[in-house]
N, C-alpha and C. Protein backbone atom coordinates (compact mmCIF):
# COMPACT_ATOMS: atom_id res chain seq x y z
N UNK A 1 -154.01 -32.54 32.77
CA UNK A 1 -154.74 -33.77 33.01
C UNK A 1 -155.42 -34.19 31.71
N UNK A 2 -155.36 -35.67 31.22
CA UNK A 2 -155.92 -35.97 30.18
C UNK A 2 -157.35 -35.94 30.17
N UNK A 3 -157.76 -36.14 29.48
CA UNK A 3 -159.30 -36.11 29.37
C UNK A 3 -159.81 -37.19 29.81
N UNK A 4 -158.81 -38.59 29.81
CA UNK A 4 -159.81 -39.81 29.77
C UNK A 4 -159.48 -39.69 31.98
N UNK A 5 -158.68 -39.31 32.07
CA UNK A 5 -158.56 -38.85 33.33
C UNK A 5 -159.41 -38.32 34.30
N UNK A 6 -159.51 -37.36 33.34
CA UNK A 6 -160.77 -35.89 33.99
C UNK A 6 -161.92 -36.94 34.34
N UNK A 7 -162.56 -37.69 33.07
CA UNK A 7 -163.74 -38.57 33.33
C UNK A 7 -164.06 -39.36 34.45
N UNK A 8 -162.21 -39.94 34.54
CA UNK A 8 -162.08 -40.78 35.94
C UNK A 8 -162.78 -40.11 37.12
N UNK A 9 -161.82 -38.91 37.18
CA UNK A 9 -162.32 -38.18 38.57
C UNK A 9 -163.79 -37.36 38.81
N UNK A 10 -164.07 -36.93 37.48
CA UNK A 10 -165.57 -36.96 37.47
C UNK A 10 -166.75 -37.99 38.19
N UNK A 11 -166.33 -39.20 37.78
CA UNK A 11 -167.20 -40.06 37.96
C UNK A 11 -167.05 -40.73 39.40
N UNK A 12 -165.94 -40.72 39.88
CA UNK A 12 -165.77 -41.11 41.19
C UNK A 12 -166.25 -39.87 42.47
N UNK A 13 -165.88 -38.87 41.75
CA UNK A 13 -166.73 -37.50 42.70
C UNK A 13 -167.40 -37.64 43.06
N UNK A 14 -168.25 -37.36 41.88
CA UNK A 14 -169.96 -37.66 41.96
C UNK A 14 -170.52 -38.57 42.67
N UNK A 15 -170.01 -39.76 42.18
CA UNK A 15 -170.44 -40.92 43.02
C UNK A 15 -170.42 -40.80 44.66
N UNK A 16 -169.42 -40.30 44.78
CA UNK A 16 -168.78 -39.72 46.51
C UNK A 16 -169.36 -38.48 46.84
N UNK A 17 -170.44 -38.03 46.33
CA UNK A 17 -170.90 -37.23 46.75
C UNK A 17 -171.22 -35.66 46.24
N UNK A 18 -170.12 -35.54 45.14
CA UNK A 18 -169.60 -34.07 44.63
C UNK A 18 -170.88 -33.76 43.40
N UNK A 19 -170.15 -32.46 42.84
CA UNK A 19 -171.18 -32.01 41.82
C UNK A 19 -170.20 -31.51 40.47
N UNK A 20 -171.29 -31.67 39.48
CA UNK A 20 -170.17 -30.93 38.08
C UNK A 20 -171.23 -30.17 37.92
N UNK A 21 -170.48 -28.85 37.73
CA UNK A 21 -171.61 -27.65 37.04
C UNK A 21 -171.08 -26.92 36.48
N UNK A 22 -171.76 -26.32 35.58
CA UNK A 22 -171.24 -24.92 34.90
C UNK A 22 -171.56 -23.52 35.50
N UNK A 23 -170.11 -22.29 36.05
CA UNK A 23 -170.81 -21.45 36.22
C UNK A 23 -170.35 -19.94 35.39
N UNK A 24 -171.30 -19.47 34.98
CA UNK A 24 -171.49 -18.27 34.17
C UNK A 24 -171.27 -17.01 34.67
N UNK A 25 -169.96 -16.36 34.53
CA UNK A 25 -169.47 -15.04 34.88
C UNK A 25 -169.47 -13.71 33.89
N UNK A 26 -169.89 -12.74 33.95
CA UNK A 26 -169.27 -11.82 33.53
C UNK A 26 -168.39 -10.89 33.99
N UNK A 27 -167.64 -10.48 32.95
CA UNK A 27 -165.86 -9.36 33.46
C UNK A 27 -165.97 -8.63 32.76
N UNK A 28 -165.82 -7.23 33.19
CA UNK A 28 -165.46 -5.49 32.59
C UNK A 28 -164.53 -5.01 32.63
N UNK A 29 -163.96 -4.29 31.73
CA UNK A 29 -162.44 -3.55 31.85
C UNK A 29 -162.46 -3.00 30.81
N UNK A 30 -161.57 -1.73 30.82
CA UNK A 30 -161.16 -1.05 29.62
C UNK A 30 -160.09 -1.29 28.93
N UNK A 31 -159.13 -2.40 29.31
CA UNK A 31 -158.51 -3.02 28.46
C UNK A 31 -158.76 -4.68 28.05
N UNK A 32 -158.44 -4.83 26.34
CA UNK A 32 -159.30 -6.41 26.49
C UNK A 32 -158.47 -7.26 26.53
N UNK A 33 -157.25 -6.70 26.90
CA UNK A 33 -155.75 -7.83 26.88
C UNK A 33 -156.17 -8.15 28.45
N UNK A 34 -156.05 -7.04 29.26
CA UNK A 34 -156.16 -7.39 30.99
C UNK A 34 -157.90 -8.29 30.96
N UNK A 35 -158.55 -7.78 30.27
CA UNK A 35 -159.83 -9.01 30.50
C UNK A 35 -159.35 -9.99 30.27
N UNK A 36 -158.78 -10.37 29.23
CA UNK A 36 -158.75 -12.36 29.17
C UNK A 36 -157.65 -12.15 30.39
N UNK A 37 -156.84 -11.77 30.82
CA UNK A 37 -155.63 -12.42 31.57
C UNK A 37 -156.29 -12.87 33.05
N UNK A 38 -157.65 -11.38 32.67
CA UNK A 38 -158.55 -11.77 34.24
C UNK A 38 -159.05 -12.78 34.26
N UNK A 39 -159.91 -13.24 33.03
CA UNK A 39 -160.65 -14.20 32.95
C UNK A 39 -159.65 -15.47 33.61
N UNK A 40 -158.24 -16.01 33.14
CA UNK A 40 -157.30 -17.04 33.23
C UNK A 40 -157.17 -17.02 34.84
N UNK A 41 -156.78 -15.81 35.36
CA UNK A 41 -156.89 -15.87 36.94
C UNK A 41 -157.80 -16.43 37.38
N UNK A 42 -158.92 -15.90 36.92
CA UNK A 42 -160.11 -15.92 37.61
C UNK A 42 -160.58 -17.41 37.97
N UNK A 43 -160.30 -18.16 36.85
CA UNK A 43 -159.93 -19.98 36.41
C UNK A 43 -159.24 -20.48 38.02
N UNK A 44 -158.18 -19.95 38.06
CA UNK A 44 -156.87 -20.42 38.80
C UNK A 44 -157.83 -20.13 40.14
N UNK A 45 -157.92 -18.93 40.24
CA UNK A 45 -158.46 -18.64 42.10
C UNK A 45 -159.69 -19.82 42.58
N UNK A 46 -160.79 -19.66 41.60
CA UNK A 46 -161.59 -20.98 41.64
C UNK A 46 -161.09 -22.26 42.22
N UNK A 47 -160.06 -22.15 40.91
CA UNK A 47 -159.07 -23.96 41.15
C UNK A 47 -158.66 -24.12 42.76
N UNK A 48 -158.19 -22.76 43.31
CA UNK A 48 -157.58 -22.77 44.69
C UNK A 48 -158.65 -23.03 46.09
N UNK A 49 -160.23 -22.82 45.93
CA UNK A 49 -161.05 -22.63 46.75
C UNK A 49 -161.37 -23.79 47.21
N UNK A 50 -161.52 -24.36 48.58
CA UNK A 50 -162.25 -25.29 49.38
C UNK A 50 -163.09 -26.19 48.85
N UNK A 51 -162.66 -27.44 48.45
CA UNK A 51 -163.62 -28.31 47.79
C UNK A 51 -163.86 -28.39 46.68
N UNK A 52 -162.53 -27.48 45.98
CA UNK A 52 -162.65 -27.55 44.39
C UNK A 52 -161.96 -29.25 43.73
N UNK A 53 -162.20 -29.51 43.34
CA UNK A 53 -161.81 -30.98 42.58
C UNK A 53 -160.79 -30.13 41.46
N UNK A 54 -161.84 -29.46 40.00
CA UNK A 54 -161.38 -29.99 38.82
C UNK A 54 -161.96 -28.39 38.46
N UNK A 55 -161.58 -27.46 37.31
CA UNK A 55 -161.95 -26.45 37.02
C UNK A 55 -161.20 -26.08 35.37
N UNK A 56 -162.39 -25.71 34.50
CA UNK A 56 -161.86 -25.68 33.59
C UNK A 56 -162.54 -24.26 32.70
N UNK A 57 -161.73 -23.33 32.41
CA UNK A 57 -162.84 -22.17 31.95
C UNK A 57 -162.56 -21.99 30.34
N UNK A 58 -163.86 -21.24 29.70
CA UNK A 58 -163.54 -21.26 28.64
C UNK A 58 -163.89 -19.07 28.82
N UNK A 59 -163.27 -18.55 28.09
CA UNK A 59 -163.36 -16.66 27.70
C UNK A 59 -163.78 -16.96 26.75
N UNK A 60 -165.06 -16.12 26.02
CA UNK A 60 -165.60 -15.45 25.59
C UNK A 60 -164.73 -14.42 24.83
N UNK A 61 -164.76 -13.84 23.38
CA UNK A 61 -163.95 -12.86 23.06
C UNK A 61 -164.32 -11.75 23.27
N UNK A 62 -163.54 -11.24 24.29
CA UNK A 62 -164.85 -9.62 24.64
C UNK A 62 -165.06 -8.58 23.92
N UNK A 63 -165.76 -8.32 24.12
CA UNK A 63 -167.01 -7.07 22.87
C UNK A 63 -167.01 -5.40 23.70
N UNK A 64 -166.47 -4.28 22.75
CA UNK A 64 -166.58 -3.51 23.33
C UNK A 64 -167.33 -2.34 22.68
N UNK A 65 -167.92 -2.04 23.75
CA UNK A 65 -168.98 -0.68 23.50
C UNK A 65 -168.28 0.74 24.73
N UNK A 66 -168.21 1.60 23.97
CA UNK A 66 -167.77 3.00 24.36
C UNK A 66 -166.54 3.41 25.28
N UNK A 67 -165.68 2.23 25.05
CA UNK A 67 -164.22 2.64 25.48
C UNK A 67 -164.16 1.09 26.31
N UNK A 68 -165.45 0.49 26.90
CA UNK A 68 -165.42 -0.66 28.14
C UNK A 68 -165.54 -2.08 27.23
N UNK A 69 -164.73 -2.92 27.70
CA UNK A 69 -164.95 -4.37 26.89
C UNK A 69 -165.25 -5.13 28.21
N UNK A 70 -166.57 -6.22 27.37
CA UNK A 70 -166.96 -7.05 28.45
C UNK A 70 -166.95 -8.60 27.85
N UNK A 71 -167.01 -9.62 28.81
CA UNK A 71 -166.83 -10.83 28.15
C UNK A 71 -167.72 -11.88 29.34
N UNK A 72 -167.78 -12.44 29.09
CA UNK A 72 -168.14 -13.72 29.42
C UNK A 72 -167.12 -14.98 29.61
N UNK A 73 -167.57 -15.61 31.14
CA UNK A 73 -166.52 -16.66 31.21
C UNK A 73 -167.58 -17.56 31.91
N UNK A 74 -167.38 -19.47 31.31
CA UNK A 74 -167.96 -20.36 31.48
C UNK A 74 -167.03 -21.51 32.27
N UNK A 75 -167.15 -21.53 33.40
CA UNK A 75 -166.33 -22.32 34.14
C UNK A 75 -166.71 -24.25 34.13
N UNK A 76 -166.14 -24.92 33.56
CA UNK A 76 -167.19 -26.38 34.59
C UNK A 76 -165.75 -26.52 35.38
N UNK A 77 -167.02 -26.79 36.52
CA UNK A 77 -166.38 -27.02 37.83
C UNK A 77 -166.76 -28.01 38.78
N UNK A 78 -165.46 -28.72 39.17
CA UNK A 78 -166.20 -29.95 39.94
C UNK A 78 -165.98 -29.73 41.28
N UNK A 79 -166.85 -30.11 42.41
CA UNK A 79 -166.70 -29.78 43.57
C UNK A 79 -166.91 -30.97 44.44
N UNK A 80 -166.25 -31.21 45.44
CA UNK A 80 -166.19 -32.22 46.52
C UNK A 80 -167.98 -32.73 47.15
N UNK A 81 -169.00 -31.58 47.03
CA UNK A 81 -169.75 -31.72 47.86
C UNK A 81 -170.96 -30.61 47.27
N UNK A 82 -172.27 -30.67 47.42
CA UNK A 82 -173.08 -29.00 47.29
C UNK A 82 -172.91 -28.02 48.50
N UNK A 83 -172.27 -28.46 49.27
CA UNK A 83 -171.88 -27.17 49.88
C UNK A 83 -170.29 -26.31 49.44
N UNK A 84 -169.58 -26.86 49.20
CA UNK A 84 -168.44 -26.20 48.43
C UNK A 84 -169.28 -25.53 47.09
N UNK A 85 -169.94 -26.23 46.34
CA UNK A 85 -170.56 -25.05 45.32
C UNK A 85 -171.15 -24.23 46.26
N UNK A 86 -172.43 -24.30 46.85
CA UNK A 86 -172.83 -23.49 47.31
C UNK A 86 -171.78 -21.89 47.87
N UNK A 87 -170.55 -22.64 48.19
CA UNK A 87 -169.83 -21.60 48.97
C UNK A 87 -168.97 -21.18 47.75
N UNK A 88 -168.69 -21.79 46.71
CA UNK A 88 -168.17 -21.13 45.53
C UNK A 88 -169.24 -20.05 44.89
N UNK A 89 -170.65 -20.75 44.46
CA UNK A 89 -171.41 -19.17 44.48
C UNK A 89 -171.90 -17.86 44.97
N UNK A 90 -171.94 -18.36 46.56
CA UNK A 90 -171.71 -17.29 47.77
C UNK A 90 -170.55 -16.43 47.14
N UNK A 91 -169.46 -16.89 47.16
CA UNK A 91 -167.96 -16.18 47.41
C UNK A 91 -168.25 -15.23 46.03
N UNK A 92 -168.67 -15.82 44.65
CA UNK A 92 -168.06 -14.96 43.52
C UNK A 92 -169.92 -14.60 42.51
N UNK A 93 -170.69 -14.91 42.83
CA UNK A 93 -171.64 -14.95 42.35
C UNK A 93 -171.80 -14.74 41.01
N UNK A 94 -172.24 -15.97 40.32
CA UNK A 94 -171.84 -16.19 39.24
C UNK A 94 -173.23 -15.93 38.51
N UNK A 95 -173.53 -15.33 37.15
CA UNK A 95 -174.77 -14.85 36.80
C UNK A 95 -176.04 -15.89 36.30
N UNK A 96 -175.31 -17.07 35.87
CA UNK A 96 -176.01 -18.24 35.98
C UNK A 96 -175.25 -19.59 36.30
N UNK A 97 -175.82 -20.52 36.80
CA UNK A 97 -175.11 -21.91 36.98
C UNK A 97 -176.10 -22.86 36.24
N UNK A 98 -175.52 -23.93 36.15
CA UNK A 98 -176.09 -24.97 35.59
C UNK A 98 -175.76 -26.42 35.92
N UNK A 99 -176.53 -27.27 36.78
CA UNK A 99 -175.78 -28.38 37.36
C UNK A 99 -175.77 -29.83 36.33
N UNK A 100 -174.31 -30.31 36.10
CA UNK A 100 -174.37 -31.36 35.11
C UNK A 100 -174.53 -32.22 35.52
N UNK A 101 -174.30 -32.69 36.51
CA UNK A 101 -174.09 -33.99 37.33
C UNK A 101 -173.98 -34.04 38.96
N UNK A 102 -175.01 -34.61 39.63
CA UNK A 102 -175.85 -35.86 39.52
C UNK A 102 -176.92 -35.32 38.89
N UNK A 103 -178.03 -36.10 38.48
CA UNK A 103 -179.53 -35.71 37.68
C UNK A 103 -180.15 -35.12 39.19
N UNK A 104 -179.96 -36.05 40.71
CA UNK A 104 -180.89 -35.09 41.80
C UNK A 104 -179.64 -35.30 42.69
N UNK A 105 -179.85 -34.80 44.05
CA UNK A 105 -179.13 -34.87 45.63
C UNK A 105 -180.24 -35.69 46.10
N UNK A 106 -179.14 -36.42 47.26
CA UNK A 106 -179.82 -36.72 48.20
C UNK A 106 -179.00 -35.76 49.55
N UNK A 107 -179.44 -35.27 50.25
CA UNK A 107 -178.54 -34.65 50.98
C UNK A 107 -178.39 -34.89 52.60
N UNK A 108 -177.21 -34.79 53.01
CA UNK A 108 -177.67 -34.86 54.44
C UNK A 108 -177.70 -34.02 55.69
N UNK A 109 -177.97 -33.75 57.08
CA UNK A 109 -178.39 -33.00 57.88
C UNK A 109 -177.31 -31.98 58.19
N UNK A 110 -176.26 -33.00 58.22
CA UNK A 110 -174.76 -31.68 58.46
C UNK A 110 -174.60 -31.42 57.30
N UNK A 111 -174.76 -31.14 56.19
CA UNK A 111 -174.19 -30.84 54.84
C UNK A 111 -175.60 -29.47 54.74
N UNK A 112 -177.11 -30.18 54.94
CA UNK A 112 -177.52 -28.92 55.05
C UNK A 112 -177.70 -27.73 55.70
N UNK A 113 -176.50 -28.00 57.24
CA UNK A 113 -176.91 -27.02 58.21
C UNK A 113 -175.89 -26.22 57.74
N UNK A 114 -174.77 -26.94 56.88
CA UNK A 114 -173.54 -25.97 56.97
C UNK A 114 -173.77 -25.46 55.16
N UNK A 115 -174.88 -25.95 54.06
CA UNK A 115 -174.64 -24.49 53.37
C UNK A 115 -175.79 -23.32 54.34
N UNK A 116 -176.58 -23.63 55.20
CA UNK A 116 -177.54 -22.89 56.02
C UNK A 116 -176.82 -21.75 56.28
N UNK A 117 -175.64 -22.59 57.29
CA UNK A 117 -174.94 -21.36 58.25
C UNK A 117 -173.76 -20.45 57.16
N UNK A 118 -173.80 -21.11 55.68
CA UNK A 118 -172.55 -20.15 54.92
C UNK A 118 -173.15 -18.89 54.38
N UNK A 119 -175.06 -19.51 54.01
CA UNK A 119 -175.84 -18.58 53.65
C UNK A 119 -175.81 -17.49 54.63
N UNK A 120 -176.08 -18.00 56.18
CA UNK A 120 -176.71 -17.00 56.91
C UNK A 120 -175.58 -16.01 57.55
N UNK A 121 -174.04 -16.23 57.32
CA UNK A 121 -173.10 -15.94 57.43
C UNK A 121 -172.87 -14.92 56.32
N UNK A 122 -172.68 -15.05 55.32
CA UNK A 122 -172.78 -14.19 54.03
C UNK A 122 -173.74 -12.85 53.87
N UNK A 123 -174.51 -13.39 54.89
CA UNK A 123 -175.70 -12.21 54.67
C UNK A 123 -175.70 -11.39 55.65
N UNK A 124 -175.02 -12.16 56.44
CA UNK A 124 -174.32 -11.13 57.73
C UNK A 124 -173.55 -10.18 57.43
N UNK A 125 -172.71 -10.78 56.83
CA UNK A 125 -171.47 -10.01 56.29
C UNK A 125 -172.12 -8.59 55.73
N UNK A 126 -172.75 -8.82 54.29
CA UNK A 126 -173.48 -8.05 53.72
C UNK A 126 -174.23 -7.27 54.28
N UNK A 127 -174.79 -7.36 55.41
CA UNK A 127 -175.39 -6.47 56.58
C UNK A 127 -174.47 -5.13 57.14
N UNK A 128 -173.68 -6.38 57.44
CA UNK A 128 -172.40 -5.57 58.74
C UNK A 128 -171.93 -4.27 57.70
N UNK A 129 -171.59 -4.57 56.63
CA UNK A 129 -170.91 -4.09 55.57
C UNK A 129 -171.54 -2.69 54.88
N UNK A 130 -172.87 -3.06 54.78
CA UNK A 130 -174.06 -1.89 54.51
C UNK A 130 -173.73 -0.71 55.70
N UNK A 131 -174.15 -1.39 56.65
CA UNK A 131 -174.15 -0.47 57.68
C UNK A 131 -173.50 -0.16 58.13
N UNK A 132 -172.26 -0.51 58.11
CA UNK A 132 -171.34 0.39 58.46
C UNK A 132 -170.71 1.83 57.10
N UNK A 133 -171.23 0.86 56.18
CA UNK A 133 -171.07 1.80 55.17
C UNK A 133 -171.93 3.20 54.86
N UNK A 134 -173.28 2.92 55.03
CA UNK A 134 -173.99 4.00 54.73
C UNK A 134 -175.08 4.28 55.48
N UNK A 135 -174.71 4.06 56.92
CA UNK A 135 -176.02 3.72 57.96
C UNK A 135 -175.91 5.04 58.37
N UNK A 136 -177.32 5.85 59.27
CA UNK A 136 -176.85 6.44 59.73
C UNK A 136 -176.21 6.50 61.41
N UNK A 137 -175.62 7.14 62.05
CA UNK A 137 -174.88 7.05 63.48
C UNK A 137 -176.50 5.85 64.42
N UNK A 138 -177.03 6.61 64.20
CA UNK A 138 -178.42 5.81 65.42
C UNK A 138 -178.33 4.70 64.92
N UNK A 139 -178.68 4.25 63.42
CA UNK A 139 -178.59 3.04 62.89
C UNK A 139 -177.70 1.88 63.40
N UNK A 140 -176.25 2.82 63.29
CA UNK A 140 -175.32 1.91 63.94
C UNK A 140 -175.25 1.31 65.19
N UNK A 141 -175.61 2.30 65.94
CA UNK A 141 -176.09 2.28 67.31
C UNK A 141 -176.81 1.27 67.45
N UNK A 142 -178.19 0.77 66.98
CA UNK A 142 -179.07 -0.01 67.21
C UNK A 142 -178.14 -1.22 66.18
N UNK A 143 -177.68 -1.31 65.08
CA UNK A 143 -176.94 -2.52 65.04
C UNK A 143 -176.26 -3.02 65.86
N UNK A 144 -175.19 -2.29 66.50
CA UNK A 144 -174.10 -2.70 67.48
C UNK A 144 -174.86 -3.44 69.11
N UNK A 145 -175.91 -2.78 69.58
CA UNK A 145 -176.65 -3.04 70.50
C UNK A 145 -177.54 -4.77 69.64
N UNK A 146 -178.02 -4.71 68.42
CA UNK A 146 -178.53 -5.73 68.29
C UNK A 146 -177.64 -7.08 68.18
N UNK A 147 -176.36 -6.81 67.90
CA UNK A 147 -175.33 -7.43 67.33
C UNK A 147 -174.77 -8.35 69.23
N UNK A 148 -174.75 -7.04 70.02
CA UNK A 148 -174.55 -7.47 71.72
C UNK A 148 -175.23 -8.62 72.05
N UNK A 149 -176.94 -8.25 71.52
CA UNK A 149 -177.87 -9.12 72.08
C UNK A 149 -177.50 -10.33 71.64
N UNK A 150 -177.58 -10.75 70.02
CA UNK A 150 -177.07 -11.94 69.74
C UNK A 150 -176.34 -12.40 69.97
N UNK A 151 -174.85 -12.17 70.61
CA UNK A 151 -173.82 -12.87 70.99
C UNK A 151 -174.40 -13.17 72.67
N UNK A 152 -175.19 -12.74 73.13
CA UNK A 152 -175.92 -13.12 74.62
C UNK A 152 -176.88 -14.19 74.36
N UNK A 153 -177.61 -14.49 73.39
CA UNK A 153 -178.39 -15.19 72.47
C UNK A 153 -177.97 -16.72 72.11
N UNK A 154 -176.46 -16.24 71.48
CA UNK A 154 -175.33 -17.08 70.87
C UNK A 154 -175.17 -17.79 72.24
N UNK A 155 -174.84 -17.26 73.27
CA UNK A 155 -173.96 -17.81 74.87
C UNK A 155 -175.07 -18.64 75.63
N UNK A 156 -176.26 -18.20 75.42
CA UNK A 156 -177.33 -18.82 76.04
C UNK A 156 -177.73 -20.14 75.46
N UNK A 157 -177.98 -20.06 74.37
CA UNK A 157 -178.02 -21.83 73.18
C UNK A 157 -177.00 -22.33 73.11
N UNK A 158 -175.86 -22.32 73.52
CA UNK A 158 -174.60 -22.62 74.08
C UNK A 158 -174.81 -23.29 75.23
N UNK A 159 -174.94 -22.34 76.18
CA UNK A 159 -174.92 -23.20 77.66
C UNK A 159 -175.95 -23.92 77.40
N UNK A 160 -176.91 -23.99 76.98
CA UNK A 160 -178.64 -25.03 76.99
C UNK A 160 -178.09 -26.12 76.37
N UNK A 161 -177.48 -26.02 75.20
CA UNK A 161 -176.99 -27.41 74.28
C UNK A 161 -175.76 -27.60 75.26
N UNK A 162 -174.97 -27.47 75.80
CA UNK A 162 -173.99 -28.39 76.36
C UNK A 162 -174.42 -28.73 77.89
N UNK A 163 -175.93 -27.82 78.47
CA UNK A 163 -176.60 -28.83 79.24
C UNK A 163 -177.17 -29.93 79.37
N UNK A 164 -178.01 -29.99 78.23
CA UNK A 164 -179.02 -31.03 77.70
C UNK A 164 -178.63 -31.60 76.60
């Protein structure tokens, strides 16, 4: 894509709602040929994610200390919406971001319930994941029992909202 291109779709994004940002990764490996090739993937998988527009990365030449080379990768990335970023930093967590465009949001009620529910989903995950990993047996126990309740929880604000 040309550049005077890229600008096009930049500017019509944004306008429609989207975001341009930069986000800041670091990558480890003991070889520094497989780091950049990671870094180039790493570009591409981005490019493939939900609400990606436009993605462009730059590698870092990686630096190695005691057998491990590490590098740095700077993505700008354009996204349909702040919840597709949001769910692009969820997914890969990037060590810093930086938003280029718009200067503020205005946002709206379904856009903020759903980065709400990607947050509160993610952290679930990260829960479930702990504990099953390094919980002990009772622990689990009382997760699995707390986990029951909420889906009874879940069924009940269910039936109330499709009463009222």
């Amino acid at each position: 894509m040309q550049e005077k291109d890229i600008g096009k779709l930049i500017e019509k994004t944004v306008k429609d709602g989207g975001v341009l940002a930069l986000l800041y990764f670091d990558l480890h490996g003991n070889q520094k040929e497989a780091l950049q090739k990671l870094g180039v993937g790493f570009v591409q998988k981005i490019l493939q994610e939900q609400g990606v527009k436009y993605a462009q990365g730059e590698i870092d030449e990686p630096m190695e200390s005691g057998g491990m080379f590490s590098t740095s990768v700077e993505i700008k990335v354009l996204t349909t919406d702040l919840a597709a970023l949001a769910r692009l930093c969820g997914s890969y967590s990037p060590f810093s971001i930086e938003i280029l465009q718009p200067g503020e949001f205005v946002i709206s009620v379904s856009e903020m319930h759903e980065i709400l529910m990607f947050l509160g989903a993610t952290t679930h995950d990260f829960k479930k994941y702990i504990m099953e990993k390094v919980a002990s047996p009772e622990d689990k126990e009382r997760y699995k029992k707390s986990l029951e309740q909420r889906l009874k929880i879940g069924e009940k604000l269910m039936s109330r909202k499709e009463a009222g």
